[in-house]
Protein backbone atom coordinates (compact mmCIF):
# COMPACT_ATOMS: atom_id res chain seq x y z
CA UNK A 1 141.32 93.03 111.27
CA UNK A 2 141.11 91.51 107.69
CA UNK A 3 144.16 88.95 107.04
CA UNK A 4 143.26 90.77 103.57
CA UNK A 5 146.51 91.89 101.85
CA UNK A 6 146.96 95.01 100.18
CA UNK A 7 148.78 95.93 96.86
CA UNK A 8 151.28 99.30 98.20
CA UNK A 9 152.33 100.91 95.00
CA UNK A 10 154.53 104.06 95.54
CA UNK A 11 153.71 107.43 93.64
CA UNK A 12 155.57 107.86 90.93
CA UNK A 13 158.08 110.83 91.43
CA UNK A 14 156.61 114.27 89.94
CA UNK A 15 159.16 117.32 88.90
CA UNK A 16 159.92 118.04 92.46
CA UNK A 17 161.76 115.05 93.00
CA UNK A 18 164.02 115.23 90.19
CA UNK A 19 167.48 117.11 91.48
CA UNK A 20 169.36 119.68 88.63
CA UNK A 21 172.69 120.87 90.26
CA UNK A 22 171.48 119.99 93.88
CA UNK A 23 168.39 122.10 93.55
CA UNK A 24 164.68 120.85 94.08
CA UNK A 25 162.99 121.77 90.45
CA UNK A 26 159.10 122.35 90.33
CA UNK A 27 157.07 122.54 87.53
CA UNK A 28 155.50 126.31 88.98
CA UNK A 29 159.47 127.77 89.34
CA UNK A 30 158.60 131.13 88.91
CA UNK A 31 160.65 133.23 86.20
CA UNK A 32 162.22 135.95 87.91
CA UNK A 33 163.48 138.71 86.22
CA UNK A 34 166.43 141.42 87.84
CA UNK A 35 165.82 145.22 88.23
CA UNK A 36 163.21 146.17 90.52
CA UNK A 37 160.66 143.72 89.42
CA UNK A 38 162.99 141.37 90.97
CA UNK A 39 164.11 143.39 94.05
CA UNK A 40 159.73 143.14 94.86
CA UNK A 41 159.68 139.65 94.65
CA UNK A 42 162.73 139.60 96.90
CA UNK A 43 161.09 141.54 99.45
CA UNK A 44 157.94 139.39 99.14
CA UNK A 45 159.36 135.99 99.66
CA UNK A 46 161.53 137.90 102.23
CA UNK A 47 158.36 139.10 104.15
CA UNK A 48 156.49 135.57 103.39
CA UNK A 49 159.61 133.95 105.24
CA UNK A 50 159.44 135.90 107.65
CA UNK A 51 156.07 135.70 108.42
CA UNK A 52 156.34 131.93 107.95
CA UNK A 53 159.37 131.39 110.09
CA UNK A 54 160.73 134.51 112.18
CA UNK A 55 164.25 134.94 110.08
CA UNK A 56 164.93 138.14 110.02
CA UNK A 57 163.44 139.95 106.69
CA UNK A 58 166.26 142.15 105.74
CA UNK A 59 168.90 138.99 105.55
CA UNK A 60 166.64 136.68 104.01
CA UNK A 61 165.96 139.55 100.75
CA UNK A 62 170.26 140.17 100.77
CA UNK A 63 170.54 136.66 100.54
CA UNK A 64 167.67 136.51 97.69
CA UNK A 65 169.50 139.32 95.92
CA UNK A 66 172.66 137.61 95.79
CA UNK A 67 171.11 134.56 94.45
CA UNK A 68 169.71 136.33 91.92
CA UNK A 69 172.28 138.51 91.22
CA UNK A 70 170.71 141.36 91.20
CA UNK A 71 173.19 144.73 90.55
CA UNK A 72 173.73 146.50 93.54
CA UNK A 73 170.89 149.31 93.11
CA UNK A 74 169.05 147.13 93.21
CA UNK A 75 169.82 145.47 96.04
CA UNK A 76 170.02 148.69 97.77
CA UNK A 77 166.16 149.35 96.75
CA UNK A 78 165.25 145.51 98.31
CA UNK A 79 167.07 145.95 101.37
CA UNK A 80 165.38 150.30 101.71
CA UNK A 81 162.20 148.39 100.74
CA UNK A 82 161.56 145.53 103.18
CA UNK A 83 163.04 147.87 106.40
CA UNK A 84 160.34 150.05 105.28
CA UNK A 85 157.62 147.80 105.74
CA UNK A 86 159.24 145.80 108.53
CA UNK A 87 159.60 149.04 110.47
CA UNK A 88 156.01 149.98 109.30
CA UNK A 89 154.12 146.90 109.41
CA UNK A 90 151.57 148.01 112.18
CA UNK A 91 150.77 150.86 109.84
CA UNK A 92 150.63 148.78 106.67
CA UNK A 93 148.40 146.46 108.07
CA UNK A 94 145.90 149.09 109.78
CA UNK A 95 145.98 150.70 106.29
CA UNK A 96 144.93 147.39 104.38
CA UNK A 97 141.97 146.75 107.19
CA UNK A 98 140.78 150.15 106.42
CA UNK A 99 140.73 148.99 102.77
CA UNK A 100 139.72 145.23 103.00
CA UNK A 101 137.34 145.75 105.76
CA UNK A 102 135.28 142.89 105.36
CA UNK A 103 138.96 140.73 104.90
CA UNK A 104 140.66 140.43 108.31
CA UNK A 105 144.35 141.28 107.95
CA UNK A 106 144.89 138.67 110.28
CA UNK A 107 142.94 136.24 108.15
CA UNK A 108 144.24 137.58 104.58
CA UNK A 109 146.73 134.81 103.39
CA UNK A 110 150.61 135.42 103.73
CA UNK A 111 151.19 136.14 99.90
CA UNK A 112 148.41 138.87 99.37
CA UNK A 113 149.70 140.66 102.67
CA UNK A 114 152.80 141.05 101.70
CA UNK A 115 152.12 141.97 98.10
CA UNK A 116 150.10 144.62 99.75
CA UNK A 117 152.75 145.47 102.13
CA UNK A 118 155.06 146.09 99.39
CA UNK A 119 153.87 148.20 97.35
CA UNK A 120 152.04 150.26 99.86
CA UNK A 121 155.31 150.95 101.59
CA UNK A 122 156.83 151.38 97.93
CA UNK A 123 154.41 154.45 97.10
CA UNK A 124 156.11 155.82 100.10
CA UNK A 125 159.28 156.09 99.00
CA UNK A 126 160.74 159.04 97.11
CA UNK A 127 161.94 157.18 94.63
CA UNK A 128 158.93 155.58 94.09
CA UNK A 129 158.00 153.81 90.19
CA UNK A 130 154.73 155.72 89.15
CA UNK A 131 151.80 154.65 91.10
CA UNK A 132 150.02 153.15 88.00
CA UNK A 133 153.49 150.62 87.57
CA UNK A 134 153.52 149.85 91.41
CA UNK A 135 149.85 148.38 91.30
CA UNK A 136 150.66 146.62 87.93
CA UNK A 137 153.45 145.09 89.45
CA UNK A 138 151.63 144.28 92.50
CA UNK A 139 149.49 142.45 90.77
CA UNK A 140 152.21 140.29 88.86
CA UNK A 141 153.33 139.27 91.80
CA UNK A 142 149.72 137.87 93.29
CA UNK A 143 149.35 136.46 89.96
CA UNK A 144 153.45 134.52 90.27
CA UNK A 145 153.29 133.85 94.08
CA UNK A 146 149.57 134.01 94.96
CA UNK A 147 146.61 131.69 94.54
CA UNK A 148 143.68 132.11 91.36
CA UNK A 149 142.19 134.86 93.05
CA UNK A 150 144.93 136.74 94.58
CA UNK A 151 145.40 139.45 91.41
CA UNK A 152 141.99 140.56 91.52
CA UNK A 153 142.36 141.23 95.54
CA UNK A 154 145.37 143.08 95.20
CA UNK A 155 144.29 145.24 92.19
CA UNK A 156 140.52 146.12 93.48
CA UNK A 157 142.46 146.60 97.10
CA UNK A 158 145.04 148.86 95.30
CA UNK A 159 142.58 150.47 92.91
CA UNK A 160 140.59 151.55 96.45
CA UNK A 161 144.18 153.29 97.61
CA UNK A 162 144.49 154.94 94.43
CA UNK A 163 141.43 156.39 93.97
């Protein structure tokens, strides 16, 4: 070994390190909006957390709702919308394989899945937004949670559905 010694300079501290009212602050914090827009990105992160760490979907979107104070339609359109695609998840996901073919579900990153999920199981619903506003939305949420290239999968994996 070298008797060399090295100069150890610590990073400096980015956003994420600074603290506002106890809460971690990143420069990408997402603006999320109430109404339904919100109750979908509730039932994404919901599904993402769930994926990511077994808590059960339907508390983790009540306690997302509450956060963000969503009213309590709302709420009650999260909480309808993530049973629905926890209780049909095997069906989603043979759906979206049928779709993406040549993009294992199994493979497809946690964020696109669930965006997928969503507003598959949303067109289900009888009180379904129009199917033009559920794919727009869809894609909104790729574009706030997703990577670069997760809007384009969505849409052109939506646009298949809906044509």
């Amino acid at each position: 070994m070298s008797s060399a010694k090295t100069n150890f300079s610590p990073q400096e501290p980015d956003r994420l390190d600074e603290l506002v009212d106890g809460d971690p602050v990143g420069e990408n914090d997402p603006p999320i909006r109430g109404g339904r827009t919100g109750s979908r990105a509730a039932v994404v992160q919901a599904l993402y957390e769930s994926d990511s760490s077994g808590h059960p979907a339907v508390a983790v979107v009540n306690r997302l709702a509450i956060e963000r104070e969503l009213d309590a339609d709302d709420i009650d359109f999260a909480t309808r919308l993530v049973r629905m695609c926890e209780d049909q998840r095997e069906a989603l996901d043979s759906r979206i394989a049928e779709i993406a073919s040549k993009y294992p579900t199994e493979q497809m990153p946690l964020v696109e899945r669930n965006v997928l999920r969503v507003a598959m199981a949303e067109l289900e619903m009888l009180d379904a937004a129009p199917q033009n506003v559920v794919a727009n939305e869809a894609v909104e949420l790729a574009r706030l949670f997703g990577s670069d290239t997760s809007p384009k999968f969505v849409n052109g994996v939506l646009g298949a559905l809906l044509a």
